[in-house]
N, C-alpha and C. Protein backbone atom coordinates (compact mmCIF):
# COMPACT_ATOMS: atom_id res chain seq x y z
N UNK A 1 23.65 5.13 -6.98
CA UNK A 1 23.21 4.36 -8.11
C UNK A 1 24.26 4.49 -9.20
N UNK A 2 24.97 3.38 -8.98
CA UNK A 2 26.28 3.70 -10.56
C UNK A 2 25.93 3.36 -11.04
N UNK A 3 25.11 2.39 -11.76
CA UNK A 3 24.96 1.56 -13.36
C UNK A 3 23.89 2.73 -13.92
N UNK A 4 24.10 2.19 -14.76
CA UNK A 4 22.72 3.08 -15.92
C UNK A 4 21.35 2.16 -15.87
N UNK A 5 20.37 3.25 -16.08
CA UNK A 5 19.23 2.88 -15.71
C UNK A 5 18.75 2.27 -17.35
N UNK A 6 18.03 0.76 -17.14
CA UNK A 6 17.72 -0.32 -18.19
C UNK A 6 16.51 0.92 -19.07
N UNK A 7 16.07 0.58 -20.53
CA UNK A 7 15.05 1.44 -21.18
C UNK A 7 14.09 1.30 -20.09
N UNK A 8 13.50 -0.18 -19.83
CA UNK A 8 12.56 -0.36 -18.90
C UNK A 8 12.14 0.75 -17.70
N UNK A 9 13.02 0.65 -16.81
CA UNK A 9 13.21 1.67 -16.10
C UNK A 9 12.83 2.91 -16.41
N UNK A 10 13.42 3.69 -17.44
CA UNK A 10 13.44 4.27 -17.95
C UNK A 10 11.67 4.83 -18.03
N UNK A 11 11.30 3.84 -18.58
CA UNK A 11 9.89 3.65 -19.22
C UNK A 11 8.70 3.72 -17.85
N UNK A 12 8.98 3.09 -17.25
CA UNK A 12 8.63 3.04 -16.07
C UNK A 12 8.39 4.13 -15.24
N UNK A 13 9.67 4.74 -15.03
CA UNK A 13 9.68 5.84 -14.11
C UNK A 13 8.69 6.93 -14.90
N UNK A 14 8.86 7.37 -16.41
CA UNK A 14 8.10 8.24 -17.07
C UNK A 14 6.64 8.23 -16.39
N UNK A 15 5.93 6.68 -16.50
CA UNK A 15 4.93 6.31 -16.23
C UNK A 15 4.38 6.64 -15.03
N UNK A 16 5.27 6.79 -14.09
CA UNK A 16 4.79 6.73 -12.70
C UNK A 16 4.72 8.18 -12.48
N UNK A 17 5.90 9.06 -12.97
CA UNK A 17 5.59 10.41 -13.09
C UNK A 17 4.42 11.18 -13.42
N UNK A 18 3.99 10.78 -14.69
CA UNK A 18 2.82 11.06 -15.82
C UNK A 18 1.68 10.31 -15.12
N UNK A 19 1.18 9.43 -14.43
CA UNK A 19 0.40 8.92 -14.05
C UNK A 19 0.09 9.23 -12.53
N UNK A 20 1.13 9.04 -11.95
CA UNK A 20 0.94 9.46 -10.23
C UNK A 20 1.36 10.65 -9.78
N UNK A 21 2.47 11.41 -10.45
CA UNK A 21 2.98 12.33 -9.72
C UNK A 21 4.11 11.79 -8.58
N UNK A 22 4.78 10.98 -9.23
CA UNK A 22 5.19 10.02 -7.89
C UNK A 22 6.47 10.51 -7.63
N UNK A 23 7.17 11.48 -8.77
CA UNK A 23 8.11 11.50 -7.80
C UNK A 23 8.22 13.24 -6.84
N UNK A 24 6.83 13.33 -6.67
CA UNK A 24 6.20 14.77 -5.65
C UNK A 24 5.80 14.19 -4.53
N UNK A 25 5.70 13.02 -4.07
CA UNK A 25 5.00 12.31 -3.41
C UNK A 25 6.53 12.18 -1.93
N UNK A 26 5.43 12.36 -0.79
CA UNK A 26 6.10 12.31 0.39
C UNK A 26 7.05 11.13 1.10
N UNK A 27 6.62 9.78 0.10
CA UNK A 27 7.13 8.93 0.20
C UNK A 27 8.45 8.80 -0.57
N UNK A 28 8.50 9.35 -1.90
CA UNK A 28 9.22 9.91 -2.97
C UNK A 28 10.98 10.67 -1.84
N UNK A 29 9.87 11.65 -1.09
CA UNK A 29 10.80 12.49 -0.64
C UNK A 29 11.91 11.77 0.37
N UNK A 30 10.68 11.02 1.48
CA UNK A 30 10.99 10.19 2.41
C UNK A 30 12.44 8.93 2.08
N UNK A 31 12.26 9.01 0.96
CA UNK A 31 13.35 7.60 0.80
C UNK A 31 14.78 8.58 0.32
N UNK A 32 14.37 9.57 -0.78
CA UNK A 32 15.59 10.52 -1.27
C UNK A 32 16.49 11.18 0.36
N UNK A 33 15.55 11.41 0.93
CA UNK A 33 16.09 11.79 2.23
C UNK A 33 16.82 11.00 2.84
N UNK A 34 16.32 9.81 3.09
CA UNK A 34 17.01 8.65 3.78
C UNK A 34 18.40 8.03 2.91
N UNK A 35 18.35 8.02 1.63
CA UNK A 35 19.65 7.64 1.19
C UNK A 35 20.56 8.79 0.86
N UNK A 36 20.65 9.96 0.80
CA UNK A 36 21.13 10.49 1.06
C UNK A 36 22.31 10.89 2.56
N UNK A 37 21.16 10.38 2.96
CA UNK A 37 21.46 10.70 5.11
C UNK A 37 22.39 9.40 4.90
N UNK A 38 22.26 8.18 4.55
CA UNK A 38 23.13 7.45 4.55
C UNK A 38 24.27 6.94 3.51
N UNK A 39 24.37 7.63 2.35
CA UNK A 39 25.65 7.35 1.78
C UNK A 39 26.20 8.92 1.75
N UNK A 40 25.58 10.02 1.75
CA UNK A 40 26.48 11.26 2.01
C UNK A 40 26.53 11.66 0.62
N UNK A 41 25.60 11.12 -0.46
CA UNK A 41 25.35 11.51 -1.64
C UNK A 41 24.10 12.25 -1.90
N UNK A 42 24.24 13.39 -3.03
CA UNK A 42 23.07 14.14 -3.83
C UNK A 42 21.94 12.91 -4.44
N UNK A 43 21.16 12.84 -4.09
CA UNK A 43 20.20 12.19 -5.44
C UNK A 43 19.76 13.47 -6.23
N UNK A 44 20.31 12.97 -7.59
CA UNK A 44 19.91 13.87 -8.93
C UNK A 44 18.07 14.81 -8.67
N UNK A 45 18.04 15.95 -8.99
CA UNK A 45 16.39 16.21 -8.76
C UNK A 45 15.79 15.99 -9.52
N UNK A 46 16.40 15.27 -11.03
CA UNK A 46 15.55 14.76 -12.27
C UNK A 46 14.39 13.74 -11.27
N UNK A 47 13.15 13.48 -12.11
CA UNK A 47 11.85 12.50 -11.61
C UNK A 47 12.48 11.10 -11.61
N UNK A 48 13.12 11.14 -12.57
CA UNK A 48 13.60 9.66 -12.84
C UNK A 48 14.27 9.27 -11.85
N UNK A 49 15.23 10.00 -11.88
CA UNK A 49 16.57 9.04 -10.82
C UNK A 49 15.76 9.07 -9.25
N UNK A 50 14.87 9.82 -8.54
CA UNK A 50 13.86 10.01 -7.31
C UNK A 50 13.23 8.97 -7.40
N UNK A 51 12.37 8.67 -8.19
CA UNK A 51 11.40 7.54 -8.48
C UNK A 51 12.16 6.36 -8.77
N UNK A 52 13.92 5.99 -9.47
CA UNK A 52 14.42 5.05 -9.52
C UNK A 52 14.81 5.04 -7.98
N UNK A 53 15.43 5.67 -7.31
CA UNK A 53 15.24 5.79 -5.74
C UNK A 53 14.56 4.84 -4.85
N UNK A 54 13.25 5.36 -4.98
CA UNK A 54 12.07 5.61 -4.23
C UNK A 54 11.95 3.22 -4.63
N UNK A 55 11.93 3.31 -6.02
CA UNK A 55 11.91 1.59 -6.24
C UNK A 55 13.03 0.82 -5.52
N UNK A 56 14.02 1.44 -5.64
CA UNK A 56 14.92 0.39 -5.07
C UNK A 56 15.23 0.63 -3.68
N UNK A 57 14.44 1.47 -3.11
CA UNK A 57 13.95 1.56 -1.66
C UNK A 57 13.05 0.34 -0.94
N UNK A 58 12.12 0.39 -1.58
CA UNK A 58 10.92 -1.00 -1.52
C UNK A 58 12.02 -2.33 -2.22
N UNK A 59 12.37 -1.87 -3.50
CA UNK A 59 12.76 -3.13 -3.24
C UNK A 59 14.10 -4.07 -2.09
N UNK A 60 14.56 -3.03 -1.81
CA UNK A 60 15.66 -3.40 -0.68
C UNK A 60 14.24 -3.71 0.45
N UNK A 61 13.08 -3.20 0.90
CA UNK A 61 12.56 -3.51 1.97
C UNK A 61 11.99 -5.10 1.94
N UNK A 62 11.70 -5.44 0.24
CA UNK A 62 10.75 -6.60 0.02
C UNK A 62 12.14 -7.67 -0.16
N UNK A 63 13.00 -7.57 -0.38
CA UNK A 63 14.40 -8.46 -0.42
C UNK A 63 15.49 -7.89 0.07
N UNK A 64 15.71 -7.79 1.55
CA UNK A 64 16.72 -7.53 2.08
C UNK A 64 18.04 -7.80 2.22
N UNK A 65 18.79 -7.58 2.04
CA UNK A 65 20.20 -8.07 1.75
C UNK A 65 20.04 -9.11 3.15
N UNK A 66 20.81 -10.17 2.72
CA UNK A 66 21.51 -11.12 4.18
C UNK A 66 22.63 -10.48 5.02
N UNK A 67 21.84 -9.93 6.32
CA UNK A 67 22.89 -9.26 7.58
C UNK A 67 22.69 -10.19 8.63
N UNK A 68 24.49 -10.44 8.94
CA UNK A 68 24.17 -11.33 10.31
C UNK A 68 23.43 -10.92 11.30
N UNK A 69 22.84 -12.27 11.79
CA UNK A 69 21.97 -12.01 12.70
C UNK A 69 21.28 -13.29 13.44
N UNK A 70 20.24 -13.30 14.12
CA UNK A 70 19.59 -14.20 14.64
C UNK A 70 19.47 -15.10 13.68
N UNK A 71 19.20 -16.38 13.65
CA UNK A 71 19.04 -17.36 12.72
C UNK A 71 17.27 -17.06 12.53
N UNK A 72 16.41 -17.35 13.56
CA UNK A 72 15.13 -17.04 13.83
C UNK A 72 14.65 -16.26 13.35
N UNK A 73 15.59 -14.94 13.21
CA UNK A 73 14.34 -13.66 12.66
C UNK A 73 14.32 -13.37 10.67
N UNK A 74 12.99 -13.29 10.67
CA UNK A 74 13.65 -13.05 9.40
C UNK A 74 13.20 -12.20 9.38
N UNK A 75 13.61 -11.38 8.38
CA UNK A 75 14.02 -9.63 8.17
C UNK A 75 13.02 -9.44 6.94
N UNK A 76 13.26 -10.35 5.98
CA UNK A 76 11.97 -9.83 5.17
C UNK A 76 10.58 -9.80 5.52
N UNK A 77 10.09 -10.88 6.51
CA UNK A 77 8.79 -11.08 7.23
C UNK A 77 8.46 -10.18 7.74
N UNK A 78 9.57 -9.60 8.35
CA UNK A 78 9.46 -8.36 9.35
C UNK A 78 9.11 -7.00 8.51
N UNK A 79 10.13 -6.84 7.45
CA UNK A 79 9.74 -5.68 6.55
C UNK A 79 8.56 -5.62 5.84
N UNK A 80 7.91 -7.00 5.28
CA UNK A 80 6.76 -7.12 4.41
C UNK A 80 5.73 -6.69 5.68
N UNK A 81 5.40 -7.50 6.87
CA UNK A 81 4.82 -6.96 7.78
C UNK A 81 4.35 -5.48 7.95
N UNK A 82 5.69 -4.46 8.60
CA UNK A 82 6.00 -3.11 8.33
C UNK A 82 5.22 -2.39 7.45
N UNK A 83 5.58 -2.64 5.65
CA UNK A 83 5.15 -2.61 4.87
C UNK A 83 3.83 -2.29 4.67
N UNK A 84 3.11 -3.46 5.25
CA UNK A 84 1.49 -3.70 5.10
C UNK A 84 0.60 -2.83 5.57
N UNK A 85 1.50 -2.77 7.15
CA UNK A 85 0.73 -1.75 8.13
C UNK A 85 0.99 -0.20 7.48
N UNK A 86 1.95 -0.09 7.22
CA UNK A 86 1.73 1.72 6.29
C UNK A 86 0.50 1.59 5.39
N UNK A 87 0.79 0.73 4.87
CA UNK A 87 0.08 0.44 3.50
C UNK A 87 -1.67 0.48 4.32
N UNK A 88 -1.88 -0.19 5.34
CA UNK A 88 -3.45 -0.44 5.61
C UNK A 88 -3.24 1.15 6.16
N UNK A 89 -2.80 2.25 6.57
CA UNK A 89 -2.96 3.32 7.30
C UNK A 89 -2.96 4.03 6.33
N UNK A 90 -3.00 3.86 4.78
CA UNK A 90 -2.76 4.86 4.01
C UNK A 90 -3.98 4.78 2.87
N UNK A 91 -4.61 3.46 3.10
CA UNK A 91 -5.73 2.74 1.63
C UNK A 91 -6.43 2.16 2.80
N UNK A 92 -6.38 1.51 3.62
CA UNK A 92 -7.82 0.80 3.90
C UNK A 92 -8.77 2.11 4.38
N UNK A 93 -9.47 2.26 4.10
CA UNK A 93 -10.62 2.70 4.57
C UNK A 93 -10.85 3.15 5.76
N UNK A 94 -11.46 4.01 6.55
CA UNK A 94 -11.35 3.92 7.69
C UNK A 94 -13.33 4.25 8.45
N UNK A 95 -13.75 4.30 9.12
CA UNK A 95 -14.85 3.76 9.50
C UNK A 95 -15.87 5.07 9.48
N UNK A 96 -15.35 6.03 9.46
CA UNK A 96 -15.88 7.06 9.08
C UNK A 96 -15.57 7.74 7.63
N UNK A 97 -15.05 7.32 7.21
CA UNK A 97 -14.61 7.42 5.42
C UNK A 97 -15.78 6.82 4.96
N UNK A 98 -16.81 5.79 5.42
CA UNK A 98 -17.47 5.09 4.27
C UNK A 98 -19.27 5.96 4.47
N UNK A 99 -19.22 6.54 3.03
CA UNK A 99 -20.18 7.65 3.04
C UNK A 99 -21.50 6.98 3.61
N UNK A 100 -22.37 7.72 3.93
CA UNK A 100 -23.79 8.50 4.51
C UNK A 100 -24.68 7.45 3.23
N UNK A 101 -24.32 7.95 2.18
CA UNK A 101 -25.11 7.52 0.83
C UNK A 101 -25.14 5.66 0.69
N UNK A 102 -24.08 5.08 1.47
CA UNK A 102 -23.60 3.66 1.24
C UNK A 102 -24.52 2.71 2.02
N UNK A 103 -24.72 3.26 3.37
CA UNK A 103 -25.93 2.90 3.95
C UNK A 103 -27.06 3.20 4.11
N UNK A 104 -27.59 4.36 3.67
CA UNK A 104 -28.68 4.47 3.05
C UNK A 104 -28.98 3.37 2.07
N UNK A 105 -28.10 2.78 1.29
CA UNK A 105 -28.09 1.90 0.13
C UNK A 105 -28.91 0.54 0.69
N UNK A 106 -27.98 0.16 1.75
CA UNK A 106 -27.95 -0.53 2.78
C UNK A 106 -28.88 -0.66 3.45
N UNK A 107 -29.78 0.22 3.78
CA UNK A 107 -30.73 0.24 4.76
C UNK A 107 -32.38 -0.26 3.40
N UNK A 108 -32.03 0.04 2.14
CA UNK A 108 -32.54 0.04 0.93
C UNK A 108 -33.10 -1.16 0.64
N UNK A 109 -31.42 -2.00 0.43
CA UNK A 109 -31.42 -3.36 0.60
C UNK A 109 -32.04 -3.97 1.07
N UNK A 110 -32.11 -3.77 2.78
CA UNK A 110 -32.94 -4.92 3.43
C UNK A 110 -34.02 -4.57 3.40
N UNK A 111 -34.72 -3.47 3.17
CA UNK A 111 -36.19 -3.01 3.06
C UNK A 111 -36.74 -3.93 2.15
N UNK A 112 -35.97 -3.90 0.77
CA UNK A 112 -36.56 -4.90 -0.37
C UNK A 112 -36.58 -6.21 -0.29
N UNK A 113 -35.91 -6.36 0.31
CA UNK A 113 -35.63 -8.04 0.74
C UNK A 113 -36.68 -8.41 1.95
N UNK A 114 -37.31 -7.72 2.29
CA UNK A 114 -38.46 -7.42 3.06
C UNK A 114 -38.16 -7.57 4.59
N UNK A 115 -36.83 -7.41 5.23
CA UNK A 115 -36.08 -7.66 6.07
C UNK A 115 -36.14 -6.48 7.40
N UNK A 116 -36.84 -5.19 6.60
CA UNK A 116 -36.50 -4.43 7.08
C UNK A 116 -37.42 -3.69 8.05
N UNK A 117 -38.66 -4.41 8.32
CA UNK A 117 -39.84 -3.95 8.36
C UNK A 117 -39.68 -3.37 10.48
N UNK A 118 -39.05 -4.66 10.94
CA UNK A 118 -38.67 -4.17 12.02
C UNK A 118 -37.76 -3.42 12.83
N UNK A 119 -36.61 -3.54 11.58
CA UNK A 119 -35.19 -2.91 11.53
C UNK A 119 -35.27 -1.52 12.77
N UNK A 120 -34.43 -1.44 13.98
CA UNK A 120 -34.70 -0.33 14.42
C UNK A 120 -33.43 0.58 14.23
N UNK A 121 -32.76 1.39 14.91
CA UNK A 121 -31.72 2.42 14.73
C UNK A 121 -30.70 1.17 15.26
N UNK A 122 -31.23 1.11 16.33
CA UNK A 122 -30.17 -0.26 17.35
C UNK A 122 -29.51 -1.08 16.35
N UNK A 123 -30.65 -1.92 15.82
CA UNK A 123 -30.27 -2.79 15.02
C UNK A 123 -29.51 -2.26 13.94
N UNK A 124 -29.98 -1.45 13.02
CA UNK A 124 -29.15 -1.23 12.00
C UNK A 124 -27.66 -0.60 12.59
N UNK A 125 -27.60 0.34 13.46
CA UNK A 125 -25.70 0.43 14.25
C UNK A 125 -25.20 -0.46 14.35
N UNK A 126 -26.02 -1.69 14.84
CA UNK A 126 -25.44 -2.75 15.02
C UNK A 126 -24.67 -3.59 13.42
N UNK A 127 -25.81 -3.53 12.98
CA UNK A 127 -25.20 -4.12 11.24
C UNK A 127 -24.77 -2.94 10.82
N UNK A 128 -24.15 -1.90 11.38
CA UNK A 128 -23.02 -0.83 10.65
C UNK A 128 -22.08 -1.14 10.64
N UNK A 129 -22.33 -1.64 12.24
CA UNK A 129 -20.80 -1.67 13.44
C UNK A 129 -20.53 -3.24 12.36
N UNK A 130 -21.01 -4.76 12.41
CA UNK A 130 -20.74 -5.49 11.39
C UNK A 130 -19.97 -5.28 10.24
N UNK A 131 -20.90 -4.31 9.59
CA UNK A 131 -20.21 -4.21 8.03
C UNK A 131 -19.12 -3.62 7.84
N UNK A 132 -19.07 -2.71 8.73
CA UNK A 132 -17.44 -2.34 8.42
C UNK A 132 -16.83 -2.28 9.02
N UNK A 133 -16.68 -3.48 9.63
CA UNK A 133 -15.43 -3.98 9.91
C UNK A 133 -15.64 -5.26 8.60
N UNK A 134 -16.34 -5.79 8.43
CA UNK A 134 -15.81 -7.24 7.29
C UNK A 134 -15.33 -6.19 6.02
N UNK A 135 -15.95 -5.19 6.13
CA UNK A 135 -15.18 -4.08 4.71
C UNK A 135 -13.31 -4.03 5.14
N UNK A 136 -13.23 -3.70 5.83
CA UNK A 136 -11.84 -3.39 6.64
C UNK A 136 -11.18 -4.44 6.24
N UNK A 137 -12.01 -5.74 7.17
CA UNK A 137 -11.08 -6.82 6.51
C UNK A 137 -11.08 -7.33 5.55
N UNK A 138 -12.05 -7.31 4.41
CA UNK A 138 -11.52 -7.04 3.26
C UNK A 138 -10.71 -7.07 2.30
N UNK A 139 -10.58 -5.28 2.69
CA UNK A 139 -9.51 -4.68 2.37
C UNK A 139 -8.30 -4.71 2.33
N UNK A 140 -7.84 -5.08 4.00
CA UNK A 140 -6.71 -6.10 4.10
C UNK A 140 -6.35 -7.36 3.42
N UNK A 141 -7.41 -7.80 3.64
CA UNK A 141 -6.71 -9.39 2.87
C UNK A 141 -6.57 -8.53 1.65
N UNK A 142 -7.25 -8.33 0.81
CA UNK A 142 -7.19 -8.34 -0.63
C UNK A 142 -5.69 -7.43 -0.60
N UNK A 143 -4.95 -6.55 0.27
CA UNK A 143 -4.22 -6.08 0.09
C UNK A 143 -2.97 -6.98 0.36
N UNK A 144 -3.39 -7.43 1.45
CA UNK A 144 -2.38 -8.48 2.25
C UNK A 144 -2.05 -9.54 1.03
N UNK A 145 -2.76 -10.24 0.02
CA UNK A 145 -2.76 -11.24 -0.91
C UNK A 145 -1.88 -10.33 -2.07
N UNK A 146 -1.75 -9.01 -2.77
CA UNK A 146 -1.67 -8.79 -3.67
C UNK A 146 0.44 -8.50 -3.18
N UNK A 147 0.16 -7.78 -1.96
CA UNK A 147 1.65 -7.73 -1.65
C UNK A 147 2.36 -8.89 -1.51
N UNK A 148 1.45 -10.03 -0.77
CA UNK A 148 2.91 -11.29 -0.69
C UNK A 148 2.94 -11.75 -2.06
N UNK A 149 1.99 -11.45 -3.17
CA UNK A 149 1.73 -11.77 -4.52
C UNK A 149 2.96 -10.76 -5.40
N UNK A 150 3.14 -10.02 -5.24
CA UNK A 150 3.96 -8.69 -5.99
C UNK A 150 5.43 -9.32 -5.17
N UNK A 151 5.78 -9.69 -3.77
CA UNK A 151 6.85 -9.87 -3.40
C UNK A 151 7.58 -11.18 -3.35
N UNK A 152 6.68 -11.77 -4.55
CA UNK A 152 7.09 -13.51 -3.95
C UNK A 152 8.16 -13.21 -5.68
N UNK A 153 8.83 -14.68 -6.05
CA UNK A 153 9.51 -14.65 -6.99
C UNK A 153 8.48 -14.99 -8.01
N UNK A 154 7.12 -15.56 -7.60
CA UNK A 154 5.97 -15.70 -8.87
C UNK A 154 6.04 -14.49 -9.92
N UNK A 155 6.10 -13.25 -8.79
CA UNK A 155 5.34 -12.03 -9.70
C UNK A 155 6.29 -11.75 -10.98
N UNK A 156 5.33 -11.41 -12.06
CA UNK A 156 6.26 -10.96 -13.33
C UNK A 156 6.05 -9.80 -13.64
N UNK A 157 5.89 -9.05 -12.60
CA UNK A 157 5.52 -7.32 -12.64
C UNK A 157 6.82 -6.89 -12.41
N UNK A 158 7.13 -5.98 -13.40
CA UNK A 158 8.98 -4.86 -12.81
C UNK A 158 8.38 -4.21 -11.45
N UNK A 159 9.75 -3.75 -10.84
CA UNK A 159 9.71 -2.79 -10.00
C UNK A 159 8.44 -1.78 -10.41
């Protein structure tokens, strides 16, 4: 990283420190490691310059430089793809994550709605097995929408 880092930046990285802990974070580490391994340089152990890192890591993944290649493939599709799937293995939910207390809620619901009168164990596994999975997917879309949203040239969010 030769240029100097903009106030923004600057401002930014504080934020992500003070707010997430981000530049303790395994992903943090994961990218300092990797550019290192490939230019044969120290990254500084200040938060800032890790976490300025760690951004222009993603952002090289969400706008990839043009390397020859297949005309067909594109490389950002491929990385945003990539991307997503960490991303759903790390935040979506997973099917035993969704508490005890949620369907009880659930089971609440259709009682009042007067739905529930025949409801057996069967049935309700069955509308478990239902619900979460449309939770799952979800999750995805709404994640899937916010990343091609953050990676398109629309977004007016910094790094």
């Amino acid at each position: 990283m030769s240029e100097r880092p903009s106030i923004e930046d600057m401002q930014g990285a504080k934020f992500l420190k003070e707010k997430y802990d981000l530049h303790n974070s395994p992903e943090v580490e994961s990218a300092v490691s990797r550019a290192e391994a490939r230019t044969g340089e120290k990254i500084a152990k200040n938060p800032d310059a890790r976490i300025r890192n760690y951004l222009d890591r993603l952002s090289n993944i969400i706008n990839p430089s043009e390397i020859e290649g297949s005309p067909d493939f594109d490389r950002q599709e491929r990385n945003l793809s990539m991307l997503k799937n960490a991303m759903y293995d790390k935040f979506v939910i997973k099917p035993d994550e969704i508490p005890e207390s949620y369907w009880e809620n659930q089971k609440r619901i259709i009682r009042e709605r007067g739905q529930g009168a025949d409801l057996d164990q069967v049935d309700f596994e069955e509308l478990k097995r239902q619900n979460t999975e449309a939770i799952i997917a979800d999750q995805r879309s709404s994640m899937d929408t916010w990343v091609d949203y953050l990676a398109s040239k629309d977004a007016t969010y910094p790094d």
